[in-house]
PDB file of N, CA and C in Angstrom:
ATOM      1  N   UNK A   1      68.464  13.320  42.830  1.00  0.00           N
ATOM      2  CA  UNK A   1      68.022  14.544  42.194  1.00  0.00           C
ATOM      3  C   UNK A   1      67.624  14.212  40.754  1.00  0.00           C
ATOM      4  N   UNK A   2      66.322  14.390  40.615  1.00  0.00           N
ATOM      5  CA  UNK A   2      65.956  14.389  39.104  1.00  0.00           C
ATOM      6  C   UNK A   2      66.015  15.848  38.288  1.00  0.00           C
ATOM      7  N   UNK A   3      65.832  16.963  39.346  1.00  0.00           N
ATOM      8  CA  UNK A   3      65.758  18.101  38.313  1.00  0.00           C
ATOM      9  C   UNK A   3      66.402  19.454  38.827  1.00  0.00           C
ATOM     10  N   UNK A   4      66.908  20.083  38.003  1.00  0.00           N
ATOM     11  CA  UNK A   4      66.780  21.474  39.264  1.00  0.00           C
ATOM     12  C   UNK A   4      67.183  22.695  38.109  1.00  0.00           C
ATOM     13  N   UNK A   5      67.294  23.878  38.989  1.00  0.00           N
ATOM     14  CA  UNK A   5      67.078  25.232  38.334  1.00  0.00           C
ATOM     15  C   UNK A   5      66.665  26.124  39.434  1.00  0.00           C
ATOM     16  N   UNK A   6      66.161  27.332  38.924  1.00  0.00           N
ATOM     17  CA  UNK A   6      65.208  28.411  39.373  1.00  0.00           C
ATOM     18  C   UNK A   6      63.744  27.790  39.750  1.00  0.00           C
ATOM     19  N   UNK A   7      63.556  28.220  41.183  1.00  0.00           N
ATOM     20  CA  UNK A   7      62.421  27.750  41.250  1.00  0.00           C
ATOM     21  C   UNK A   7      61.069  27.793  39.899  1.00  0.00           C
ATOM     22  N   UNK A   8      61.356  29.104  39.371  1.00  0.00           N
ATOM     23  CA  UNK A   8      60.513  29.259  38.268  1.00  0.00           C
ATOM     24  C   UNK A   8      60.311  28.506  37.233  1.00  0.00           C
ATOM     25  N   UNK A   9      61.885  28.440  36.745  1.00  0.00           N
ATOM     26  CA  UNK A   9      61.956  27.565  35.721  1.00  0.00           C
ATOM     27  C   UNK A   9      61.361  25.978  35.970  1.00  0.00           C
ATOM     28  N   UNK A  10      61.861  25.349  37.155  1.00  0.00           N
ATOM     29  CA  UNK A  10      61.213  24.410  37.549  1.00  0.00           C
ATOM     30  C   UNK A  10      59.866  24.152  37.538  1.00  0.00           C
ATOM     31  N   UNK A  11      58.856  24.974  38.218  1.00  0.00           N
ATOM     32  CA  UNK A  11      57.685  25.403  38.831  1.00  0.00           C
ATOM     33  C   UNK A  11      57.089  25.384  37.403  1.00  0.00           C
ATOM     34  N   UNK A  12      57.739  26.435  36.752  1.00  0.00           N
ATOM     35  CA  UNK A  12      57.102  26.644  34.907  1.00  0.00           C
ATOM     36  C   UNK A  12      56.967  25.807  34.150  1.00  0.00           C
ATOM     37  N   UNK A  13      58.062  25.692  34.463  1.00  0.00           N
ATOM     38  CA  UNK A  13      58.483  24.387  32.756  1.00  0.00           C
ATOM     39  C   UNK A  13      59.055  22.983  33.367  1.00  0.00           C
ATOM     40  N   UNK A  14      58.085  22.086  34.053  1.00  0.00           N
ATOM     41  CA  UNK A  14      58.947  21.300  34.527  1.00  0.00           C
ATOM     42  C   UNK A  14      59.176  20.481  33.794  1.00  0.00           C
ATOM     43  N   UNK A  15      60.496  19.511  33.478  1.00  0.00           N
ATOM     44  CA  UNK A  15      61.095  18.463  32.285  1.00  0.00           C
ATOM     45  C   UNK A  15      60.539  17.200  32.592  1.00  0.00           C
ATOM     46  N   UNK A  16      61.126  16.947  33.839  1.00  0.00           N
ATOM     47  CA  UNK A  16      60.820  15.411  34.847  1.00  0.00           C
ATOM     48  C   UNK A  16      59.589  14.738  35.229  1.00  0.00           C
ATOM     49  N   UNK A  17      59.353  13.579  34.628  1.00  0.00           N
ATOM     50  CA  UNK A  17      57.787  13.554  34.951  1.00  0.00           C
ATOM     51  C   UNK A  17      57.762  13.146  36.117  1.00  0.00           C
ATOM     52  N   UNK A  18      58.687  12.976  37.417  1.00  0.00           N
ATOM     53  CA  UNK A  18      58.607  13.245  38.793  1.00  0.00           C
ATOM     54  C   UNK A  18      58.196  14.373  39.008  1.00  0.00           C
ATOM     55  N   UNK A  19      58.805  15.243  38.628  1.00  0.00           N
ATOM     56  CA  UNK A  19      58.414  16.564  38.981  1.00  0.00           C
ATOM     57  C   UNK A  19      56.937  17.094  38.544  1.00  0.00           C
ATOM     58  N   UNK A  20      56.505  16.980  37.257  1.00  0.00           N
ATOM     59  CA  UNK A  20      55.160  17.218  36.741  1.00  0.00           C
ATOM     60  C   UNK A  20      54.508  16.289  37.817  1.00  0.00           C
ATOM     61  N   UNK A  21      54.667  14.956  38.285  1.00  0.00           N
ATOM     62  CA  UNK A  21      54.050  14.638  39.088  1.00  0.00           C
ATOM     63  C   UNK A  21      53.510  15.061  40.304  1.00  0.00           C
ATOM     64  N   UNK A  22      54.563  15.392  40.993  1.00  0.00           N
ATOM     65  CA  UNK A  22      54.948  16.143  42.268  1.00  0.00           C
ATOM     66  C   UNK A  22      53.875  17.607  42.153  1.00  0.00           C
ATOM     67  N   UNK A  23      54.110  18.276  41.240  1.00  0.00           N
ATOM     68  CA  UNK A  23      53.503  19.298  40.913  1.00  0.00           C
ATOM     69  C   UNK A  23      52.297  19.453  40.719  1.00  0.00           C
ATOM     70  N   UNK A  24      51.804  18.426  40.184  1.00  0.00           N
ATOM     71  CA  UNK A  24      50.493  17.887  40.013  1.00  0.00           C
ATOM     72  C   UNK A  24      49.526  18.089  41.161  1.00  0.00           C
ATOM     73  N   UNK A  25      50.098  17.597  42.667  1.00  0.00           N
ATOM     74  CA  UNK A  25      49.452  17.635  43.655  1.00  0.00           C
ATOM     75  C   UNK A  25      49.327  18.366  44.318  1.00  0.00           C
ATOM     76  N   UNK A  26      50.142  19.873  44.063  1.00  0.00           N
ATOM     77  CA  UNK A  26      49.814  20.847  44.624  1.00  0.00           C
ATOM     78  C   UNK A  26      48.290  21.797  44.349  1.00  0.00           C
ATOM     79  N   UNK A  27      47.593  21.953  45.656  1.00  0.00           N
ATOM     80  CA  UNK A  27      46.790  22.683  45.377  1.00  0.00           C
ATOM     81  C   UNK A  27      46.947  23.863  44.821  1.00  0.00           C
ATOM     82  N   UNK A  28      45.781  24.592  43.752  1.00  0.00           N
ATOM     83  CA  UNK A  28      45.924  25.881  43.441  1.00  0.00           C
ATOM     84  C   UNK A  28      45.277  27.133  44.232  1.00  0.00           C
ATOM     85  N   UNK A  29      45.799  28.103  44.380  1.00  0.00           N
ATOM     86  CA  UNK A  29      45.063  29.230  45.748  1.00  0.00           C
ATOM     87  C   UNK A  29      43.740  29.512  44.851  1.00  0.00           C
ATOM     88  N   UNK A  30      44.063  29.584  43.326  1.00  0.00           N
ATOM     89  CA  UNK A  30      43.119  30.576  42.705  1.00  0.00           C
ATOM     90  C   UNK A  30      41.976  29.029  42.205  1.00  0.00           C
ATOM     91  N   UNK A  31      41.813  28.054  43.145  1.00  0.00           N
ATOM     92  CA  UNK A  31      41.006  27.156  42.353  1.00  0.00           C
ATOM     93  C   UNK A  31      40.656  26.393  40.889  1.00  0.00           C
ATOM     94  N   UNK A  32      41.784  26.750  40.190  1.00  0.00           N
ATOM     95  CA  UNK A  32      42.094  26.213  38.734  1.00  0.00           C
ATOM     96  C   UNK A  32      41.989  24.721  38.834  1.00  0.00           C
ATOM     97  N   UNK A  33      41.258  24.035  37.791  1.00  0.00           N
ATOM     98  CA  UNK A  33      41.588  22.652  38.068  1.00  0.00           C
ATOM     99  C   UNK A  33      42.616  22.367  37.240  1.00  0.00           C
ATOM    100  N   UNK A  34      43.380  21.437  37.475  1.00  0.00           N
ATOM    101  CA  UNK A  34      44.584  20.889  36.412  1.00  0.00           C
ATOM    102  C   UNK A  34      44.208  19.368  36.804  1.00  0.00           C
ATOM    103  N   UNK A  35      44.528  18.564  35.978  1.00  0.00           N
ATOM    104  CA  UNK A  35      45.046  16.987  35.999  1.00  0.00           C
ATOM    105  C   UNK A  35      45.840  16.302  36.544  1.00  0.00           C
ATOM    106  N   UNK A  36      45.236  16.274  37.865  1.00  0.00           N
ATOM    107  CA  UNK A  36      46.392  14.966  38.382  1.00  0.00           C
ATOM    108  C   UNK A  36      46.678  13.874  38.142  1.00  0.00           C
ATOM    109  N   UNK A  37      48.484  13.997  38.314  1.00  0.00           N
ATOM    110  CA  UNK A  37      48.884  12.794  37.621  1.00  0.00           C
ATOM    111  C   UNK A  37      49.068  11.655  38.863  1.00  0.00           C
ATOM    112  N   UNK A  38      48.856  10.573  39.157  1.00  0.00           N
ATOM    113  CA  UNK A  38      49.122   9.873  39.992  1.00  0.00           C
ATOM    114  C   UNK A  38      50.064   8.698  39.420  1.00  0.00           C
ATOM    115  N   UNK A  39      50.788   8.028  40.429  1.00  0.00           N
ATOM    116  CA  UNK A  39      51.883   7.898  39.932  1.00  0.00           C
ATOM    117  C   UNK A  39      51.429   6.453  40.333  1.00  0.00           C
ATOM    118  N   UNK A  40      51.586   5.283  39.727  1.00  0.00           N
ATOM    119  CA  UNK A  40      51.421   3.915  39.883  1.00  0.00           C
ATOM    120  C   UNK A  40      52.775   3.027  40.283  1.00  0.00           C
ATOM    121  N   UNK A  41      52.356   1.779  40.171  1.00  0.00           N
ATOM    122  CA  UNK A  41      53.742   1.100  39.954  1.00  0.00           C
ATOM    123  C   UNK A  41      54.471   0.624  41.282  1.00  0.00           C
ATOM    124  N   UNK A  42      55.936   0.269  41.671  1.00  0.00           N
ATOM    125  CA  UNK A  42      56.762  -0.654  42.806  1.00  0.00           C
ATOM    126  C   UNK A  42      57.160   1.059  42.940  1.00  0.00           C
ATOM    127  N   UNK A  43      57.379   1.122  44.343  1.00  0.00           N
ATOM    128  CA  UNK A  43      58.252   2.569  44.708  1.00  0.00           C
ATOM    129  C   UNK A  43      58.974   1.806  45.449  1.00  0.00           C
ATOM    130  N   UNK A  44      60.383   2.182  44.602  1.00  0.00           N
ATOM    131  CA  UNK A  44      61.440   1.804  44.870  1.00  0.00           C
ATOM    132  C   UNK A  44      61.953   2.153  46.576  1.00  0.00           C
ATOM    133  N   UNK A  45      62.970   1.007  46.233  1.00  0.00           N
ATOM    134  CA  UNK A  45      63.716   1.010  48.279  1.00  0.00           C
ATOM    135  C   UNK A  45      64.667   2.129  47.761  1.00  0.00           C
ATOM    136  N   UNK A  46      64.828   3.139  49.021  1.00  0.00           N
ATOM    137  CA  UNK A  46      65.199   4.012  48.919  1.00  0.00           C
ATOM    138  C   UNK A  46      67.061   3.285  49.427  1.00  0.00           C
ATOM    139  N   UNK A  47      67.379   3.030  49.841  1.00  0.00           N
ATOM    140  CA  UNK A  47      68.589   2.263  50.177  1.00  0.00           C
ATOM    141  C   UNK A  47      69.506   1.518  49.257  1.00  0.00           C
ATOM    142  N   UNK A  48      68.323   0.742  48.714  1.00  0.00           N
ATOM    143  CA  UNK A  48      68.847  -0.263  47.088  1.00  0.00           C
ATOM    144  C   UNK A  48      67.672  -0.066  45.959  1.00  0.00           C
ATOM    145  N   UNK A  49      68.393   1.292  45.408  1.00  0.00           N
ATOM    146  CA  UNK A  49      67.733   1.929  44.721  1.00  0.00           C
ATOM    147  C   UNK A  49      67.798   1.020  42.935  1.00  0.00           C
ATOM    148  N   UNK A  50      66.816   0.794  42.117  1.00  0.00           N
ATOM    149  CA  UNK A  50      66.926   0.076  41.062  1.00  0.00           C
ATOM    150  C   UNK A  50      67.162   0.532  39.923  1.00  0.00           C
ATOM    151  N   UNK A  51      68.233  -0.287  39.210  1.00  0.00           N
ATOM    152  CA  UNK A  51      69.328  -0.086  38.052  1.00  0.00           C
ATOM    153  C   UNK A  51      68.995   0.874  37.005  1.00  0.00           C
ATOM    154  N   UNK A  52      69.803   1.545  36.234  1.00  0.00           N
ATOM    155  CA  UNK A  52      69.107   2.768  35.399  1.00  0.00           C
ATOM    156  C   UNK A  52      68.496   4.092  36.074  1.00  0.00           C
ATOM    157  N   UNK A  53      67.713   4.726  35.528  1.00  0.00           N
ATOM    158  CA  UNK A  53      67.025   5.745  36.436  1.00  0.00           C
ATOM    159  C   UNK A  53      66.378   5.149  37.728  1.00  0.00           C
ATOM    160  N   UNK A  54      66.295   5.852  39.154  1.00  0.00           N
ATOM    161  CA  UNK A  54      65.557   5.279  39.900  1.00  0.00           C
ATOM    162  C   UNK A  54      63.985   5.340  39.763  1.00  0.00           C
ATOM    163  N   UNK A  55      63.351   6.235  38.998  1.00  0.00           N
ATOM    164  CA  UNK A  55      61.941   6.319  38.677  1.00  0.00           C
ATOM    165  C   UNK A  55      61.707   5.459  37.711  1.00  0.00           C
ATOM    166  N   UNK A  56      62.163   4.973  36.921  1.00  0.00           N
ATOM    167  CA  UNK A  56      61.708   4.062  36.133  1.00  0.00           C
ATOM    168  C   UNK A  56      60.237   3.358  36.148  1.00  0.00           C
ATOM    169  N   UNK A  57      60.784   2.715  37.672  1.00  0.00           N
ATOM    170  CA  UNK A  57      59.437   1.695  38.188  1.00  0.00           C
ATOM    171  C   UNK A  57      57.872   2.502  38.113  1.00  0.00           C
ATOM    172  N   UNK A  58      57.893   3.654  37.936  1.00  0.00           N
ATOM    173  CA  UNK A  58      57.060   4.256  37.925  1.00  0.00           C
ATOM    174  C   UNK A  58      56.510   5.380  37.097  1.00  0.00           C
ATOM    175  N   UNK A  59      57.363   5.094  35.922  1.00  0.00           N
ATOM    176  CA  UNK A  59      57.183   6.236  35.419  1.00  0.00           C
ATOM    177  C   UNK A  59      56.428   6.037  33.867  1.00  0.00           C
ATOM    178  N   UNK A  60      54.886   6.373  33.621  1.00  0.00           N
ATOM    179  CA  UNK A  60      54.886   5.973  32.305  1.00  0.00           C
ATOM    180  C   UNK A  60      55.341   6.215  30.782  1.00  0.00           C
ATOM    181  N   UNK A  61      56.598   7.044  31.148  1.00  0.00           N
ATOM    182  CA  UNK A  61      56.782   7.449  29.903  1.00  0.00           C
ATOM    183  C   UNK A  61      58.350   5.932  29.813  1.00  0.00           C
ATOM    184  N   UNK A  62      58.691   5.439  30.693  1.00  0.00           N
ATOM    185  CA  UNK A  62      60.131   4.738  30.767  1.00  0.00           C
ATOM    186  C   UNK A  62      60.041   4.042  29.877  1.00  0.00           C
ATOM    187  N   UNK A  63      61.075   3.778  29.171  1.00  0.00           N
ATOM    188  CA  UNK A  63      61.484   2.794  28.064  1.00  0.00           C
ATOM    189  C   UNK A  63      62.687   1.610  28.401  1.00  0.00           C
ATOM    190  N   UNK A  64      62.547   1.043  27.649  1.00  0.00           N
ATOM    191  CA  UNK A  64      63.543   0.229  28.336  1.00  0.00           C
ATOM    192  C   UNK A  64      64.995   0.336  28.860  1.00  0.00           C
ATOM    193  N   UNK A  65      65.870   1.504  27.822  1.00  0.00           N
ATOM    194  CA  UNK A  65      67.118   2.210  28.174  1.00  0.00           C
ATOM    195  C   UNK A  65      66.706   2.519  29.652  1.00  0.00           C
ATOM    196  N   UNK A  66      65.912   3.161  30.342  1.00  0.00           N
ATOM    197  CA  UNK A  66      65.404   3.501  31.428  1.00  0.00           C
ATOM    198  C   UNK A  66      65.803   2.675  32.359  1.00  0.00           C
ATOM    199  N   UNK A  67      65.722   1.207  32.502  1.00  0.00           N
ATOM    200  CA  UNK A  67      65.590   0.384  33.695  1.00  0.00           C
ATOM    201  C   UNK A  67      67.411   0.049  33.330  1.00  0.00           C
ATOM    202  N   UNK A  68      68.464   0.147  32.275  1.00  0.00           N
ATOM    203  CA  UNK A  68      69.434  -0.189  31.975  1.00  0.00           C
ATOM    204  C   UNK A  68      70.580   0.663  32.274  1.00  0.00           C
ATOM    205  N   UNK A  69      70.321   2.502  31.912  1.00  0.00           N
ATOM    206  CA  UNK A  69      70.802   2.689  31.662  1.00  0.00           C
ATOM    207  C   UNK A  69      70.900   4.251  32.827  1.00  0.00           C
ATOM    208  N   UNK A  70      71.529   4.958  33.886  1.00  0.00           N
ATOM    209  CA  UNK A  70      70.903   5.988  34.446  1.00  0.00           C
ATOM    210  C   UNK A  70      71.289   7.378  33.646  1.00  0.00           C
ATOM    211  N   UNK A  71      70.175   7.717  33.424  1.00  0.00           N
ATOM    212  CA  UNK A  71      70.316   9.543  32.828  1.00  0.00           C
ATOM    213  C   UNK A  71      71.188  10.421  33.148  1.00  0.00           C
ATOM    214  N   UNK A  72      72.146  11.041  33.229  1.00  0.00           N
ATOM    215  CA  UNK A  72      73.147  11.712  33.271  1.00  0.00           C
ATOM    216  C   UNK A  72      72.389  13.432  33.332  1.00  0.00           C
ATOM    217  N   UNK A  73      72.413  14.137  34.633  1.00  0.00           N
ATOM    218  CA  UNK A  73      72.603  15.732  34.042  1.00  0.00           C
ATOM    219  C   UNK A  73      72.543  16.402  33.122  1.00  0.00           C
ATOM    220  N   UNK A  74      71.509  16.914  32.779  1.00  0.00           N
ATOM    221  CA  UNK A  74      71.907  17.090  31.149  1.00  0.00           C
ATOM    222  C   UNK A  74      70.907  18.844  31.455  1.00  0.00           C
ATOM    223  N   UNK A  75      71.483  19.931  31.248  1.00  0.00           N
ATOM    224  CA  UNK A  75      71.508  21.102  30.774  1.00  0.00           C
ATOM    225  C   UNK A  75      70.640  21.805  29.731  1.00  0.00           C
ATOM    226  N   UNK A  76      69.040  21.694  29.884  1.00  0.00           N
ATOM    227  CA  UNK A  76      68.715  22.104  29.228  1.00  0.00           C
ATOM    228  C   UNK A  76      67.872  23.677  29.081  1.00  0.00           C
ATOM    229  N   UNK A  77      68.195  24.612  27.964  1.00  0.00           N
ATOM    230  CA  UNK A  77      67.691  25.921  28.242  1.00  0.00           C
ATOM    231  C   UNK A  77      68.201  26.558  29.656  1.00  0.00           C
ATOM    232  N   UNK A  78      69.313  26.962  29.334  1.00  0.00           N
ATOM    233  CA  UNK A  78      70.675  26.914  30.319  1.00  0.00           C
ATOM    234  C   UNK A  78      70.884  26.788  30.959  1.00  0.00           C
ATOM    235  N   UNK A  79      70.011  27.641  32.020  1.00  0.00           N
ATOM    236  CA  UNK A  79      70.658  26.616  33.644  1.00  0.00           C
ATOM    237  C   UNK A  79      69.870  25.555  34.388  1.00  0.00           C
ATOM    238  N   UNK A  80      68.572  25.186  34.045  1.00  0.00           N
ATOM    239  CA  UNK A  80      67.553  24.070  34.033  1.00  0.00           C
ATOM    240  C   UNK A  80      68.153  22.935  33.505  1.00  0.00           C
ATOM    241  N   UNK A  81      68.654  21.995  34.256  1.00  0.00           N
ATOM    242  CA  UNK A  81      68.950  20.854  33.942  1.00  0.00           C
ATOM    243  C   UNK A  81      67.943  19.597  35.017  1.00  0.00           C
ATOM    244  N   UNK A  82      67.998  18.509  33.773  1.00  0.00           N
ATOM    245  CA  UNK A  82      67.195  17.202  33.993  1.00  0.00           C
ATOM    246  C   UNK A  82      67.858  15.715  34.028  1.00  0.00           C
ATOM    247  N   UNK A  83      67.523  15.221  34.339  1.00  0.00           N
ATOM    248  CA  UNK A  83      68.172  13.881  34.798  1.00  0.00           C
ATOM    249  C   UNK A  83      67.239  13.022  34.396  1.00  0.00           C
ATOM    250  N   UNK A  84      66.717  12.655  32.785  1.00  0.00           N
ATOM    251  CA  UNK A  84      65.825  11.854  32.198  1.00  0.00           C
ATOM    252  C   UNK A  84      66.100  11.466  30.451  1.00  0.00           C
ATOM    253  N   UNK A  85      66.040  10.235  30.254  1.00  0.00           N
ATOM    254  CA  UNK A  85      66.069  10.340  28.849  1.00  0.00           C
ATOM    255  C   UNK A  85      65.131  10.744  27.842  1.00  0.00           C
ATOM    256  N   UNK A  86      63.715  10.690  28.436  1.00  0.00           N
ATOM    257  CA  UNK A  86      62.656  11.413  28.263  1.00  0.00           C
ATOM    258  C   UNK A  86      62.285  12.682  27.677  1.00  0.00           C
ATOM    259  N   UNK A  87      63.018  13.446  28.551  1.00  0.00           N
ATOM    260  CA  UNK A  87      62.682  14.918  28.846  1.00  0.00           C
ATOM    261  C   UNK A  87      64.003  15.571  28.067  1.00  0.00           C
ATOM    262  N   UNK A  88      65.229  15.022  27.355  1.00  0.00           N
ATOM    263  CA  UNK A  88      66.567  15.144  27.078  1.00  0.00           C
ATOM    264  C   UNK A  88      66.502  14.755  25.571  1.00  0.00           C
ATOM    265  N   UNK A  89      64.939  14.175  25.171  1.00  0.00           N
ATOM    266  CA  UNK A  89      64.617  14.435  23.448  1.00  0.00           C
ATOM    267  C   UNK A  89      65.258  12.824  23.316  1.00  0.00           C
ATOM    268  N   UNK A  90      65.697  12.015  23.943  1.00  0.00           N
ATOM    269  CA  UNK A  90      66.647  11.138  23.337  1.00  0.00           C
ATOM    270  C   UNK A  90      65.274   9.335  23.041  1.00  0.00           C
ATOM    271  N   UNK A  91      64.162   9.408  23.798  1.00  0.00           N
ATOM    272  CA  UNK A  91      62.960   8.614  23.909  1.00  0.00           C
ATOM    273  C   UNK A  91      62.257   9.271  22.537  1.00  0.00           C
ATOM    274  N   UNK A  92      61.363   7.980  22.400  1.00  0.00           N
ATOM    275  CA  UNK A  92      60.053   9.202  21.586  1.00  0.00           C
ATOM    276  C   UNK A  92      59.111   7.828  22.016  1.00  0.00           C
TER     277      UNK A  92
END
C-alpha cells in the first residue's frame, strides 16, 4: 500500500507518484486531455520486493534514502495518508 483515504481525497489530491501515475491512465468521460505519466525503469518482483520503498525502481522523483530506507505511513491532511518520502515534504 502506497496510499489511501477517501476515494476523493485520493482521486483529488493524490500524494504518491504511483498513484498520480496510476491516475494518469485513466480515461476522462468528458474528453479533457491531461499528461500521461508513464512509468519507466526495473518493475520490481513482486515476491522479493527491493530494499527501501518498493517503487523506487521506478519512480522519478526517488532519491537515494528511497532505495535505503522504506517510508513509513505518514498522515497527511488528516485522514489521507502516504507511504513516500517525497510526498511527506522530507525530499526536495
Amino acid at each position: 500500500m502506497v496510499e489511501c483515504g477517501t476515494a476523493d481525497e485520493v482521486c483529488e489530491t493524490p500524494l504518491h507518484p504511483y498513484t498520480k501515475a496510476l491516475l494518469s491512465a485513466v480515461l476522462d468521460i468528458h474528453g479533457t486531455e491531461k499528461e500521461r505519466i508513464v512509468l519507466e525503469g526495473e518493475v520490481p518482483d513482486p515476491v522479493n520486493t527491493p530494499f527501501g520503498c518498493p517503487f523506487h525502481t521506478r519512480c522519478k522523483m526517488a532519491k537515494e534514502r528511497c532505495g535505503k530506507e522504506k517510508p513509513e505511513l505518514q498522515f497527511i491532511e488528516g485522514r489521507h495518508a502516504v507511504c513516500c518520502h517525497y510526498a511527506e515534504g522530507e525530499e526536495e
